[in-house]
PDB file of N, CA and C in Angstrom:
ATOM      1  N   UNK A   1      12.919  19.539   0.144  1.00  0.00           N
ATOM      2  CA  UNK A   1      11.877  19.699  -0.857  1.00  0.00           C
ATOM      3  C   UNK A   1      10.520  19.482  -0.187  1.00  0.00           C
ATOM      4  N   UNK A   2       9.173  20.158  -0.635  1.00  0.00           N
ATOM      5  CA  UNK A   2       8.343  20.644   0.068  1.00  0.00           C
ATOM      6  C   UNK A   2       7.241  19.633  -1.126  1.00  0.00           C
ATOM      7  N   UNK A   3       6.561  18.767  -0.587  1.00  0.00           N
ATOM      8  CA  UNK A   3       5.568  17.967  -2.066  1.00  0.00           C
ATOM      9  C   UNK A   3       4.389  18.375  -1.180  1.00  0.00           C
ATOM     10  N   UNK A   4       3.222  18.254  -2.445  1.00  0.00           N
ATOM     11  CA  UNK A   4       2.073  18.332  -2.283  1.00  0.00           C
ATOM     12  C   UNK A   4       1.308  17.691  -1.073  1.00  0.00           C
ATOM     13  N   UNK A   5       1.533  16.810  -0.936  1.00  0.00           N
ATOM     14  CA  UNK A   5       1.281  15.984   0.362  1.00  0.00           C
ATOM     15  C   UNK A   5       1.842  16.229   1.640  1.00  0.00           C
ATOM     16  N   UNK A   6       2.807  17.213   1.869  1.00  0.00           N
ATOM     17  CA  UNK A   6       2.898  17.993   3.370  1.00  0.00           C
ATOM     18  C   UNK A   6       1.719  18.938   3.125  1.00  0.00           C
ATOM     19  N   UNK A   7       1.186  19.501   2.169  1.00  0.00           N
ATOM     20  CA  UNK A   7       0.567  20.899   2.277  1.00  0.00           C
ATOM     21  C   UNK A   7      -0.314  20.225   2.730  1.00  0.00           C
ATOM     22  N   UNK A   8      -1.232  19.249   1.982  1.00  0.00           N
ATOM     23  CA  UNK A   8      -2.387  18.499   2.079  1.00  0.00           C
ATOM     24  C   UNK A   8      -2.485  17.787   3.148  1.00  0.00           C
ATOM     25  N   UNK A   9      -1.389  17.319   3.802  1.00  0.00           N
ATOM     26  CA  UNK A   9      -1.268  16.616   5.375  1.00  0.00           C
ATOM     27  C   UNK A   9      -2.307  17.978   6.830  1.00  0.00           C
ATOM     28  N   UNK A  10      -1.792  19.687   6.017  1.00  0.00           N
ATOM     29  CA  UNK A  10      -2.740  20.436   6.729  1.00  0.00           C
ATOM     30  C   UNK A  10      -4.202  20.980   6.902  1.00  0.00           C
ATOM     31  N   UNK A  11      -4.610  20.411   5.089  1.00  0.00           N
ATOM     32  CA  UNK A  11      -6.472  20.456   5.739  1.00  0.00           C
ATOM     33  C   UNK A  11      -6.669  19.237   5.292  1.00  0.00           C
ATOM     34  N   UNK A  12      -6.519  18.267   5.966  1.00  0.00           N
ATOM     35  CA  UNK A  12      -7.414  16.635   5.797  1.00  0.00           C
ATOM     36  C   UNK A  12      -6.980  15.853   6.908  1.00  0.00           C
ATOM     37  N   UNK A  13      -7.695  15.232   7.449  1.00  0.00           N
ATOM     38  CA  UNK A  13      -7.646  14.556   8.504  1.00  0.00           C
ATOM     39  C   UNK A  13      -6.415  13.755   9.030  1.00  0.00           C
ATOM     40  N   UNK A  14      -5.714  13.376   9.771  1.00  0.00           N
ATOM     41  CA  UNK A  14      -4.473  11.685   9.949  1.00  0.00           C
ATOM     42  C   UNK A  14      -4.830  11.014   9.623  1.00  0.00           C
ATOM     43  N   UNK A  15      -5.901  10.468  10.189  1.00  0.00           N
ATOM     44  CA  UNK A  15      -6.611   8.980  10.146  1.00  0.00           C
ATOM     45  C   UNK A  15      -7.906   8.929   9.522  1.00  0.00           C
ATOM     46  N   UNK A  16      -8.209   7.545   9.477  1.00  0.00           N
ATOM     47  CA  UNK A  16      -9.560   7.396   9.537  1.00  0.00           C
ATOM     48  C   UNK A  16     -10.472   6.454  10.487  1.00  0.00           C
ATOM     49  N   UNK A  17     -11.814   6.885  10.344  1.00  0.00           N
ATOM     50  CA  UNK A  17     -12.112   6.441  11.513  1.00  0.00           C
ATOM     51  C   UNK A  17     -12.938   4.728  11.152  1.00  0.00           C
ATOM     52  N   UNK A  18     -11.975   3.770  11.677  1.00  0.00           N
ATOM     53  CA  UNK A  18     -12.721   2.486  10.750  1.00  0.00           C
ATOM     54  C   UNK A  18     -12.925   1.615  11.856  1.00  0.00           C
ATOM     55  N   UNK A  19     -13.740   2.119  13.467  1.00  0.00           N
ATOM     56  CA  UNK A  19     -13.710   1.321  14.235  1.00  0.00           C
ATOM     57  C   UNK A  19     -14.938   0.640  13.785  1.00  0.00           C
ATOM     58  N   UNK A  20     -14.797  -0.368  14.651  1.00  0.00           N
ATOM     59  CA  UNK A  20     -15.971  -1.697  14.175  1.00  0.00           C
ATOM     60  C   UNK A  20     -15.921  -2.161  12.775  1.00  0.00           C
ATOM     61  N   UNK A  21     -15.495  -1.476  12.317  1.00  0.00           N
ATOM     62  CA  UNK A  21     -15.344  -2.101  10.323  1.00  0.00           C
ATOM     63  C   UNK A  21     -14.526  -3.490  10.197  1.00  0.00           C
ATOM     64  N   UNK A  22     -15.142  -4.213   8.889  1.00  0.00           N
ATOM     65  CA  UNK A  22     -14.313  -4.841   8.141  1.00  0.00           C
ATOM     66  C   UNK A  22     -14.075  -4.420   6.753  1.00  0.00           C
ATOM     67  N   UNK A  23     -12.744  -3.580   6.813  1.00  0.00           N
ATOM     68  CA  UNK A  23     -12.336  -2.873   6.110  1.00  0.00           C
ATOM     69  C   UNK A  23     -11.086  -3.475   5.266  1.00  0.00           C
ATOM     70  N   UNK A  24     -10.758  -3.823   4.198  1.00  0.00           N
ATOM     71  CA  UNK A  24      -9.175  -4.724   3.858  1.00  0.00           C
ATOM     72  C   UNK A  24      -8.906  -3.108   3.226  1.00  0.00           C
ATOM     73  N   UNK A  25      -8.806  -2.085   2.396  1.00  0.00           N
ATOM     74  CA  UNK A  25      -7.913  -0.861   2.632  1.00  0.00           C
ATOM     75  C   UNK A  25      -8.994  -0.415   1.613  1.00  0.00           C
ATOM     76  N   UNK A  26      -8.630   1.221   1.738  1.00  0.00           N
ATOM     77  CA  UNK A  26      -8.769   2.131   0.780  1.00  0.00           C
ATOM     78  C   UNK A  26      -7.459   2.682   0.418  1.00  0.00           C
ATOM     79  N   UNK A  27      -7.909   2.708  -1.091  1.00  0.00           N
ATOM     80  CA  UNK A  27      -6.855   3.691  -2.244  1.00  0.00           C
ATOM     81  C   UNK A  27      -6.295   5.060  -1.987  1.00  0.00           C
ATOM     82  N   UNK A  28      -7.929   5.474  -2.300  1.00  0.00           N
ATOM     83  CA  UNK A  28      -7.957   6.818  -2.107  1.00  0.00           C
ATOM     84  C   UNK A  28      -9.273   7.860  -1.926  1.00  0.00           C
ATOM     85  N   UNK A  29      -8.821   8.809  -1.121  1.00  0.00           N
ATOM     86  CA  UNK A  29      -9.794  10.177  -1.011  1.00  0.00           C
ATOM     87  C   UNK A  29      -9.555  10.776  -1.936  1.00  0.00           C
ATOM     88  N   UNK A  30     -10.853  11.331  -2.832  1.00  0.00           N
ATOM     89  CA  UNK A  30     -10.766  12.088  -3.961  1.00  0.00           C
ATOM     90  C   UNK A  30     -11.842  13.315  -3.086  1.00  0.00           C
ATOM     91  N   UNK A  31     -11.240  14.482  -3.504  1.00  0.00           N
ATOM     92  CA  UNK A  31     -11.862  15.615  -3.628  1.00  0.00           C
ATOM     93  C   UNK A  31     -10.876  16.726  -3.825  1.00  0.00           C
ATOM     94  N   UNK A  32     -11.779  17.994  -3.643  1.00  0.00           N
ATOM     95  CA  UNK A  32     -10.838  19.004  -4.298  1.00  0.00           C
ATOM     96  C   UNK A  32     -10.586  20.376  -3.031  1.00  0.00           C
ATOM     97  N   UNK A  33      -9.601  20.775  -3.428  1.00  0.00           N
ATOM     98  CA  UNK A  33      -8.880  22.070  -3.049  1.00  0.00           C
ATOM     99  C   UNK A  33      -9.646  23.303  -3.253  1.00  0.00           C
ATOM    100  N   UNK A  34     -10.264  23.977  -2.350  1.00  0.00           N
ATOM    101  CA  UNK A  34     -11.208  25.017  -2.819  1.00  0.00           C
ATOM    102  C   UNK A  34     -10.535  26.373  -2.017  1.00  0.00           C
ATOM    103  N   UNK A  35     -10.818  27.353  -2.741  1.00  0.00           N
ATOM    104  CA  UNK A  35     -10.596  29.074  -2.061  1.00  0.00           C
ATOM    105  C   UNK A  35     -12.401  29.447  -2.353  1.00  0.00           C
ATOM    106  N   UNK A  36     -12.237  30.620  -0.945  1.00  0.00           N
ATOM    107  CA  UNK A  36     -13.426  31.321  -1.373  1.00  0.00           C
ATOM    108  C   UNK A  36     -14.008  31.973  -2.616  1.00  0.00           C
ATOM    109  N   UNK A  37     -14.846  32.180  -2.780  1.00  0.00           N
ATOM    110  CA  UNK A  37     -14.713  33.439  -4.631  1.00  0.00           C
ATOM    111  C   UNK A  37     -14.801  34.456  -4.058  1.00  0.00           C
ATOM    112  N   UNK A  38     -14.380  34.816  -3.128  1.00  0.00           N
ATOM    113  CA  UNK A  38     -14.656  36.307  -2.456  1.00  0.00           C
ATOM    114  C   UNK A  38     -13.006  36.394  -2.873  1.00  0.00           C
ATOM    115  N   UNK A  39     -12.029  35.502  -3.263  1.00  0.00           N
ATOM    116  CA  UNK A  39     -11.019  35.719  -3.464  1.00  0.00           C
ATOM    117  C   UNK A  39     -10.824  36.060  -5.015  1.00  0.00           C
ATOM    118  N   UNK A  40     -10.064  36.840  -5.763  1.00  0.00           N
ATOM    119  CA  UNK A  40      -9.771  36.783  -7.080  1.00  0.00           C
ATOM    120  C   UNK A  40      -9.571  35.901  -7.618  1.00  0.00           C
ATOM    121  N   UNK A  41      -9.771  34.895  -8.242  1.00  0.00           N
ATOM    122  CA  UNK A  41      -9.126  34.354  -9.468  1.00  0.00           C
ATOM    123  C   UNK A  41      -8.923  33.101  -8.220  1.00  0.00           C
ATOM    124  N   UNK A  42     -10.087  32.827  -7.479  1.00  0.00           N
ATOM    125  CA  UNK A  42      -9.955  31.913  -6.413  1.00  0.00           C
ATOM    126  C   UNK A  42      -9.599  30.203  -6.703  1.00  0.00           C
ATOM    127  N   UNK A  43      -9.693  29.962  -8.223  1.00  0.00           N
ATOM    128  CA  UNK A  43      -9.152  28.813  -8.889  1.00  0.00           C
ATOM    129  C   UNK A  43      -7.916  28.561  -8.902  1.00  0.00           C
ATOM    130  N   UNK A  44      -7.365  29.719  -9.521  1.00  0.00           N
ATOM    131  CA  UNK A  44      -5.905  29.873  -9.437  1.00  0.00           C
ATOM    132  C   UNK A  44      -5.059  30.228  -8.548  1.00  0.00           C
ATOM    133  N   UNK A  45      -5.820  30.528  -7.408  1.00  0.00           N
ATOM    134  CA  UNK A  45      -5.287  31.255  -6.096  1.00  0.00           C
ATOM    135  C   UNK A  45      -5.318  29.555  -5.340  1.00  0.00           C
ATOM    136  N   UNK A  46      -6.352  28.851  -5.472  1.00  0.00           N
ATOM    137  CA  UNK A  46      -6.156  27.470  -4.731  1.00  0.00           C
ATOM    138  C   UNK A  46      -5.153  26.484  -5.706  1.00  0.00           C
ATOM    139  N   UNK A  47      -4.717  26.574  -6.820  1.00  0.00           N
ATOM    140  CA  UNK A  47      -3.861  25.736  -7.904  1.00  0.00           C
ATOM    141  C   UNK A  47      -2.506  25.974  -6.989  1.00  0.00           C
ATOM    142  N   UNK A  48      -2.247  27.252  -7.216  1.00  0.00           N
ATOM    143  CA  UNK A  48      -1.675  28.031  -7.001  1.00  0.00           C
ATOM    144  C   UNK A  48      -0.701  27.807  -5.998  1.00  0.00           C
ATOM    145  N   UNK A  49      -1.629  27.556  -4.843  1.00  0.00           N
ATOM    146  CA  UNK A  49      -1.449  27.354  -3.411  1.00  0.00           C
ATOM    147  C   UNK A  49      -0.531  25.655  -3.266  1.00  0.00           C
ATOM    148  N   UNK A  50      -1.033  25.205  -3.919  1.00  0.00           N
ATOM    149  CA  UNK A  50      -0.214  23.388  -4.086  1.00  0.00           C
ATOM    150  C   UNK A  50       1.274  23.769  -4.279  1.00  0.00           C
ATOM    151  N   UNK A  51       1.281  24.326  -5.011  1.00  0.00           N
ATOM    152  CA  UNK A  51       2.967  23.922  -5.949  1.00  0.00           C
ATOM    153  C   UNK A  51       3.421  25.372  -4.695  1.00  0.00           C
ATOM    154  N   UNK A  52       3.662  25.982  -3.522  1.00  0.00           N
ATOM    155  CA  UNK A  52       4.224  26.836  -2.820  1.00  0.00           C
ATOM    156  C   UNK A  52       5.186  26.287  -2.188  1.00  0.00           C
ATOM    157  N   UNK A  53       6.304  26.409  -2.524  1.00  0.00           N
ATOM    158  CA  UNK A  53       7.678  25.985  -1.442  1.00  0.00           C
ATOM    159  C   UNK A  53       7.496  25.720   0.077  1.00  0.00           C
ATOM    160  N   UNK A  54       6.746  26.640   0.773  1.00  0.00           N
ATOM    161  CA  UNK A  54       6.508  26.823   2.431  1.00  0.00           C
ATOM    162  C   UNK A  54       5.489  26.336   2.997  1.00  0.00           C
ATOM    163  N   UNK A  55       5.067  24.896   3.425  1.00  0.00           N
ATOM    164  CA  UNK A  55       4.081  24.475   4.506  1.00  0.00           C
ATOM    165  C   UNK A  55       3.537  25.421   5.009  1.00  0.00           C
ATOM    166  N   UNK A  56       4.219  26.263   5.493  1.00  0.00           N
ATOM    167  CA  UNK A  56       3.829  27.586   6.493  1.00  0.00           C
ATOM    168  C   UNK A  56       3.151  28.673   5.637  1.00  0.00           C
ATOM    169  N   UNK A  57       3.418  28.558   4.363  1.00  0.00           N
ATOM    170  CA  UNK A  57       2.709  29.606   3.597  1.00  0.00           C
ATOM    171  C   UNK A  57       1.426  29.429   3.344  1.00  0.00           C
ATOM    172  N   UNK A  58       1.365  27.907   2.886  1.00  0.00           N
ATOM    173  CA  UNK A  58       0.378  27.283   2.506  1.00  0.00           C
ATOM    174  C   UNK A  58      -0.563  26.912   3.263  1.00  0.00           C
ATOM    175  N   UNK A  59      -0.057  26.832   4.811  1.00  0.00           N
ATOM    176  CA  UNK A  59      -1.194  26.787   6.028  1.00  0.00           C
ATOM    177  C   UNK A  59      -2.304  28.323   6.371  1.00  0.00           C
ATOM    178  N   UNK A  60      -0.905  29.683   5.932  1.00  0.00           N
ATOM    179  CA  UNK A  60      -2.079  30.650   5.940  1.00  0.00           C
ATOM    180  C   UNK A  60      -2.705  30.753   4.885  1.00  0.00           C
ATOM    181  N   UNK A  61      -3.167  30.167   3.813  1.00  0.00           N
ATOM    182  CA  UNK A  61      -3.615  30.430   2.657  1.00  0.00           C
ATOM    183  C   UNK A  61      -5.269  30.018   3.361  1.00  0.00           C
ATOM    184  N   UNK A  62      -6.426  30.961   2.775  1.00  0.00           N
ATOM    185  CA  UNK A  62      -7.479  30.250   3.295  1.00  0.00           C
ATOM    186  C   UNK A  62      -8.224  29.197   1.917  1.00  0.00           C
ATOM    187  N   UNK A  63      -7.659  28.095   2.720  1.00  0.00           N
ATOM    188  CA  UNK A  63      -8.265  26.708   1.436  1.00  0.00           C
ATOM    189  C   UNK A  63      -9.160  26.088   2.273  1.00  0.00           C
ATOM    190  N   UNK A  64      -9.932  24.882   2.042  1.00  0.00           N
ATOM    191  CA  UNK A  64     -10.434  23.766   2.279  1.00  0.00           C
ATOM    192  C   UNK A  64     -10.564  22.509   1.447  1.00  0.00           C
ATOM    193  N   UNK A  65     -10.227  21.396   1.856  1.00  0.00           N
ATOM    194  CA  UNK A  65     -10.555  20.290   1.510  1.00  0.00           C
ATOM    195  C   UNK A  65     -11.700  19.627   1.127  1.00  0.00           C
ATOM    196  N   UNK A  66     -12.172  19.547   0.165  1.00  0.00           N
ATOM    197  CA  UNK A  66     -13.754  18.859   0.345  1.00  0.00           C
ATOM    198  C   UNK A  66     -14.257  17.800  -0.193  1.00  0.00           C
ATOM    199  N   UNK A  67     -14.240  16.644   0.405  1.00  0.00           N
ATOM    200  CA  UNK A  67     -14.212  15.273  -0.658  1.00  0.00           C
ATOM    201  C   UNK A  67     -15.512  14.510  -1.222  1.00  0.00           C
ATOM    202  N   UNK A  68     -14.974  14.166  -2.281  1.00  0.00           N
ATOM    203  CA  UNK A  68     -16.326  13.481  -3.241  1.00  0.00           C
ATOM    204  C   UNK A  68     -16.449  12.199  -3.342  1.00  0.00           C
ATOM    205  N   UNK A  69     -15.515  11.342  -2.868  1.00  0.00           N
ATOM    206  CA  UNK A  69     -15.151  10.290  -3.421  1.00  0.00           C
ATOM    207  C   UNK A  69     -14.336   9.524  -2.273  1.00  0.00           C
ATOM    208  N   UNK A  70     -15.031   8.115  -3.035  1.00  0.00           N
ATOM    209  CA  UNK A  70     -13.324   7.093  -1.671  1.00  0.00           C
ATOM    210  C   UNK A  70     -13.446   5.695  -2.851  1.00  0.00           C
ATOM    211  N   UNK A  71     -12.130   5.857  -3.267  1.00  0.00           N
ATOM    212  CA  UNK A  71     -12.153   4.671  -3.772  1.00  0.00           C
ATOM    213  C   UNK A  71     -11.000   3.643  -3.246  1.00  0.00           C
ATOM    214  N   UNK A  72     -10.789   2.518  -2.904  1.00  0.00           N
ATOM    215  CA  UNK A  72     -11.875   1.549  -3.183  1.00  0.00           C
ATOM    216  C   UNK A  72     -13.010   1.297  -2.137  1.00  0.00           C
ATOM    217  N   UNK A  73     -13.915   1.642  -2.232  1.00  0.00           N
ATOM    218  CA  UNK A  73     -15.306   1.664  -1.596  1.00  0.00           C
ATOM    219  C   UNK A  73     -15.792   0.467  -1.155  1.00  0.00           C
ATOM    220  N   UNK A  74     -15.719  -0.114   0.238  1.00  0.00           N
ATOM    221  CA  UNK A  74     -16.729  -1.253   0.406  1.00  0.00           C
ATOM    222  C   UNK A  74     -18.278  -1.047   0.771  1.00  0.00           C
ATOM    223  N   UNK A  75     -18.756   0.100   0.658  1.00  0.00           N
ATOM    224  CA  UNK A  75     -20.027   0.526   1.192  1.00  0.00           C
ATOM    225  C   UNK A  75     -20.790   0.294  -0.179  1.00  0.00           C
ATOM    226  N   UNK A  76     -22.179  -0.243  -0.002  1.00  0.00           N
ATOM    227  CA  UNK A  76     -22.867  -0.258  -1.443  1.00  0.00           C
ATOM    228  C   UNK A  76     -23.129   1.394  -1.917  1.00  0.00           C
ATOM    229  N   UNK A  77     -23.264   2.364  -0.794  1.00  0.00           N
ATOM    230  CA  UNK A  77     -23.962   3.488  -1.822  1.00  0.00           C
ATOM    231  C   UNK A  77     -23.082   4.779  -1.444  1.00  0.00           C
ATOM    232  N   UNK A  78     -22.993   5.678  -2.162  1.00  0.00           N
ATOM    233  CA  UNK A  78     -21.856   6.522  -2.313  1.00  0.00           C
ATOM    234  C   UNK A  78     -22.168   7.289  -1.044  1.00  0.00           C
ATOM    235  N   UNK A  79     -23.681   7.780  -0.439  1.00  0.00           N
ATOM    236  CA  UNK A  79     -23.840   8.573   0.415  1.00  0.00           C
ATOM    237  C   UNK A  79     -23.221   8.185   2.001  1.00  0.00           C
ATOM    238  N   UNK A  80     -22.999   6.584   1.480  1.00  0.00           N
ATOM    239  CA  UNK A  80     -22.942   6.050   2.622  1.00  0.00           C
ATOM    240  C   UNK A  80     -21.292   6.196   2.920  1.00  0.00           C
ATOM    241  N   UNK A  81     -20.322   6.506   2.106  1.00  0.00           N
ATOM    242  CA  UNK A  81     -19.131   6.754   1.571  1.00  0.00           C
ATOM    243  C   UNK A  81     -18.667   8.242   2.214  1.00  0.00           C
ATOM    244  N   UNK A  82     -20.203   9.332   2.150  1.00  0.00           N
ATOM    245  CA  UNK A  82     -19.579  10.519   2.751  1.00  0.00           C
ATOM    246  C   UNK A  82     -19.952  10.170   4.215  1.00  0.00           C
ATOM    247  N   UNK A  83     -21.216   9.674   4.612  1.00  0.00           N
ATOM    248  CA  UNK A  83     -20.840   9.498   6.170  1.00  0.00           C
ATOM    249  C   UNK A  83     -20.073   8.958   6.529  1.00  0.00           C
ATOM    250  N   UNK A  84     -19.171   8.064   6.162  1.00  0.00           N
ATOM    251  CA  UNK A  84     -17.733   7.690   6.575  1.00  0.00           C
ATOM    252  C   UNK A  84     -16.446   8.494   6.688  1.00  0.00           C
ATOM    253  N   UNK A  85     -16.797   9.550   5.914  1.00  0.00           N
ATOM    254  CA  UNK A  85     -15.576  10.439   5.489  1.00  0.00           C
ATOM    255  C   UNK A  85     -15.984  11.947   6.441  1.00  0.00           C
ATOM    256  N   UNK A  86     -17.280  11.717   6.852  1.00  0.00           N
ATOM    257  CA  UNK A  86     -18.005  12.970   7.801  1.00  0.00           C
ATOM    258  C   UNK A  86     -17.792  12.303   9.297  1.00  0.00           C
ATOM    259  N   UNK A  87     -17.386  11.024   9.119  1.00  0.00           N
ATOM    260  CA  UNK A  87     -17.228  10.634  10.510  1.00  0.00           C
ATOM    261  C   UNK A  87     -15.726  10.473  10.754  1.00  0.00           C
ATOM    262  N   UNK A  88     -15.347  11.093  10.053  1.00  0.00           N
ATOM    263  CA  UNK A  88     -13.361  10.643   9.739  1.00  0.00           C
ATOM    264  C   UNK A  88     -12.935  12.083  10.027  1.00  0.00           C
ATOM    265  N   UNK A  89     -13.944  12.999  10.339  1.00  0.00           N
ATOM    266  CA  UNK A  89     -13.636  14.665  10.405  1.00  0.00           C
ATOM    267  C   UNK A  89     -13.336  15.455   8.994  1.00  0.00           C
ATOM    268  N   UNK A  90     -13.610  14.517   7.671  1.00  0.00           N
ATOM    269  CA  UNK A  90     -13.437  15.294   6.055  1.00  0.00           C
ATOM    270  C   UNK A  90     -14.775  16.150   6.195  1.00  0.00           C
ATOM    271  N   UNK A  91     -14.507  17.104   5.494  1.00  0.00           N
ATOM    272  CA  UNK A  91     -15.576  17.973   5.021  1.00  0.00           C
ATOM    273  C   UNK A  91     -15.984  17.651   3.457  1.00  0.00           C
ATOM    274  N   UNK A  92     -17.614  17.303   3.423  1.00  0.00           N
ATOM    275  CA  UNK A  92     -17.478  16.688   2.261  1.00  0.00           C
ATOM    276  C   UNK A  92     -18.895  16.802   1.748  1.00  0.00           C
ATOM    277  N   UNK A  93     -18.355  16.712   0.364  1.00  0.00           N
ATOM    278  CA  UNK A  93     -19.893  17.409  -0.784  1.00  0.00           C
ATOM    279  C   UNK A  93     -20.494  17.728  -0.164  1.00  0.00           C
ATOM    280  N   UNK A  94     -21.674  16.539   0.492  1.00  0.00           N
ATOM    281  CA  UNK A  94     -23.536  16.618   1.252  1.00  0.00           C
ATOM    282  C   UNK A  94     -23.383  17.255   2.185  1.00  0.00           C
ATOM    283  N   UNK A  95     -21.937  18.166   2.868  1.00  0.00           N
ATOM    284  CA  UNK A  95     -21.966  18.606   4.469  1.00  0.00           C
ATOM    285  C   UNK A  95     -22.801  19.560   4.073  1.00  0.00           C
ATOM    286  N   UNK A  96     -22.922  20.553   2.766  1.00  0.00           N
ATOM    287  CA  UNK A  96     -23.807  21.848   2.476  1.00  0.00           C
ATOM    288  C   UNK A  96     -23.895  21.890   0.950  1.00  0.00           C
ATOM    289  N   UNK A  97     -24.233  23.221   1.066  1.00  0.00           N
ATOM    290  CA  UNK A  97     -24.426  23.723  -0.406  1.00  0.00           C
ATOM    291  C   UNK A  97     -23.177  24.200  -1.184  1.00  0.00           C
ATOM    292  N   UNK A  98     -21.940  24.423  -0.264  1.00  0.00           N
ATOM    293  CA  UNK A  98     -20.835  24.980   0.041  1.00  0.00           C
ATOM    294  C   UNK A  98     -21.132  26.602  -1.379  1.00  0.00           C
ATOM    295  N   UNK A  99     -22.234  27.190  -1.272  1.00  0.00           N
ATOM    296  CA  UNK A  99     -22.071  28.702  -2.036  1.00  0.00           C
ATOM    297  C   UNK A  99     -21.300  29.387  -1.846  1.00  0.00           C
ATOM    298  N   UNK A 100     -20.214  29.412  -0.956  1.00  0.00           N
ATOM    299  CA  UNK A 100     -19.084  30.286  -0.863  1.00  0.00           C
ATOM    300  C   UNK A 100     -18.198  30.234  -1.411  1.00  0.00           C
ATOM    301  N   UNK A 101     -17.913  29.252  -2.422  1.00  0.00           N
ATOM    302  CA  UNK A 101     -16.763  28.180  -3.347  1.00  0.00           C
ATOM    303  C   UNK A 101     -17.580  28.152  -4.890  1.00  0.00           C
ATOM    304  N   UNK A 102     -16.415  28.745  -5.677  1.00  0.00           N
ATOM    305  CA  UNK A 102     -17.206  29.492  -6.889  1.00  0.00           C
ATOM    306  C   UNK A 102     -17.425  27.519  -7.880  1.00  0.00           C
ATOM    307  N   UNK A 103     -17.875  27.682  -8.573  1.00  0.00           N
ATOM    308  CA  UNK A 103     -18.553  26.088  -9.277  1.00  0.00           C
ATOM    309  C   UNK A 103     -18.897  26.365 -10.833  1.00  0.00           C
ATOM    310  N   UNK A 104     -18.818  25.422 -11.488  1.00  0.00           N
ATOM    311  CA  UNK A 104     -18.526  25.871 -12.662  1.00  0.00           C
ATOM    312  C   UNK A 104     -20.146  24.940 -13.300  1.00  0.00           C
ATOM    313  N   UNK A 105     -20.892  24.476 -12.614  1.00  0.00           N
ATOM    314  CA  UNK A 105     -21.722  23.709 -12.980  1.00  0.00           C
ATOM    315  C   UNK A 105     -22.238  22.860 -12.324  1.00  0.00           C
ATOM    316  N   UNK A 106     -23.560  21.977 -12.547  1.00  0.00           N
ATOM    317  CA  UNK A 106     -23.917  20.895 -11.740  1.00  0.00           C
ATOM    318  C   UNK A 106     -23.513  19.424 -11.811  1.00  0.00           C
ATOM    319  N   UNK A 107     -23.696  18.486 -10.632  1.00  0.00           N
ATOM    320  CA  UNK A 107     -22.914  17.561 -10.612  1.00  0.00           C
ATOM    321  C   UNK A 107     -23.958  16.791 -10.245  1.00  0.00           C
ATOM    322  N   UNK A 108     -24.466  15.252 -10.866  1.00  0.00           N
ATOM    323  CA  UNK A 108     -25.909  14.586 -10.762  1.00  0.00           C
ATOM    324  C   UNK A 108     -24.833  13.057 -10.001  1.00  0.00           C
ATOM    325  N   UNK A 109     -25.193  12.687  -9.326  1.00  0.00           N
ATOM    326  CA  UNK A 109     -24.451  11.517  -9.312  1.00  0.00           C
ATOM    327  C   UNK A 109     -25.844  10.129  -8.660  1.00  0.00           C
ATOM    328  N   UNK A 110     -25.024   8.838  -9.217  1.00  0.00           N
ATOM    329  CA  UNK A 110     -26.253   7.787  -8.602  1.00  0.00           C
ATOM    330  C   UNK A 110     -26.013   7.430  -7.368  1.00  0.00           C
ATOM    331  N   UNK A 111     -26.352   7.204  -6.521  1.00  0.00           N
ATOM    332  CA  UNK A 111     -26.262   6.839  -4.975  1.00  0.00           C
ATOM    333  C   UNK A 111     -26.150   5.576  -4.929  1.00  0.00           C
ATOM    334  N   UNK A 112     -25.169   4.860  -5.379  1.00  0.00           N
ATOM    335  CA  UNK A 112     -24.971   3.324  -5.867  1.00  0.00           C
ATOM    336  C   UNK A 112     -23.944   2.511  -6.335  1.00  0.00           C
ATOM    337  N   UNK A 113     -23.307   2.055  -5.736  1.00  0.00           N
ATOM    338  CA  UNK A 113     -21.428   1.733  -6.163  1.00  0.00           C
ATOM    339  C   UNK A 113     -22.162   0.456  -7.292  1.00  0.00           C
ATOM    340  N   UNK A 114     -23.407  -0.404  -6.963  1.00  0.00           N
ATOM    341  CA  UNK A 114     -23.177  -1.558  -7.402  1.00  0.00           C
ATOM    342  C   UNK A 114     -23.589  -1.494  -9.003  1.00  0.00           C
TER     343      UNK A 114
END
């Protein structure tokens, strides 16, 4: 049986990078599964892509990973959250504008865990 987490083991990093840190753990990486919109129905074409029987299918699929989030967070401010996750090799929100990845709206967030 083939779970979500082999597919996802192929666009997101092994590790992370927590040298020099005092770090006691993180939960989790939150972000999302994206297809180009140059693709049809590129929502459902990346949904889509999760639940596929074949690692191998799912590696040629063109997706990306792109994360928003790390919880549980010891950093006071969220931006400071993606340079951790930009230094871990994630591709994530602030790397761009990502316009090639269709969006359904804007997203305001505070720069501030506390």
């Amino acid at each position: 049986m083939v779970w979500i987490t082999d597919h996802m083991s192929t666009l997101v990093p092994p590790h992370l990078n927590f040298d020099g840190m005092d770090v006691q753990n993180i939960v989790q990486v939150t972000g999302e599964v994206v297809a180009p919109k140059t693709i049809k129905n590129a929502r459902n074409y990346a949904a889509g892509a999760l639940n596929l029987k074949s690692t191998d299918e799912f590696k040629e699929r063109q997706l990306r990973f792109i994360a928003y989030g790390l919880q549980k967070s010891w950093n006071r401010l969220w931006s400071e959250d993606m340079v951790f996750l930009q230094d871990s090799f994630f591709c994530t929100a602030t790397m761009s504008n990502w316009t090639q990845y269709p969006d359904d709206g804007l997203v305001f967030r505070i720069d501030n865990h506390k």
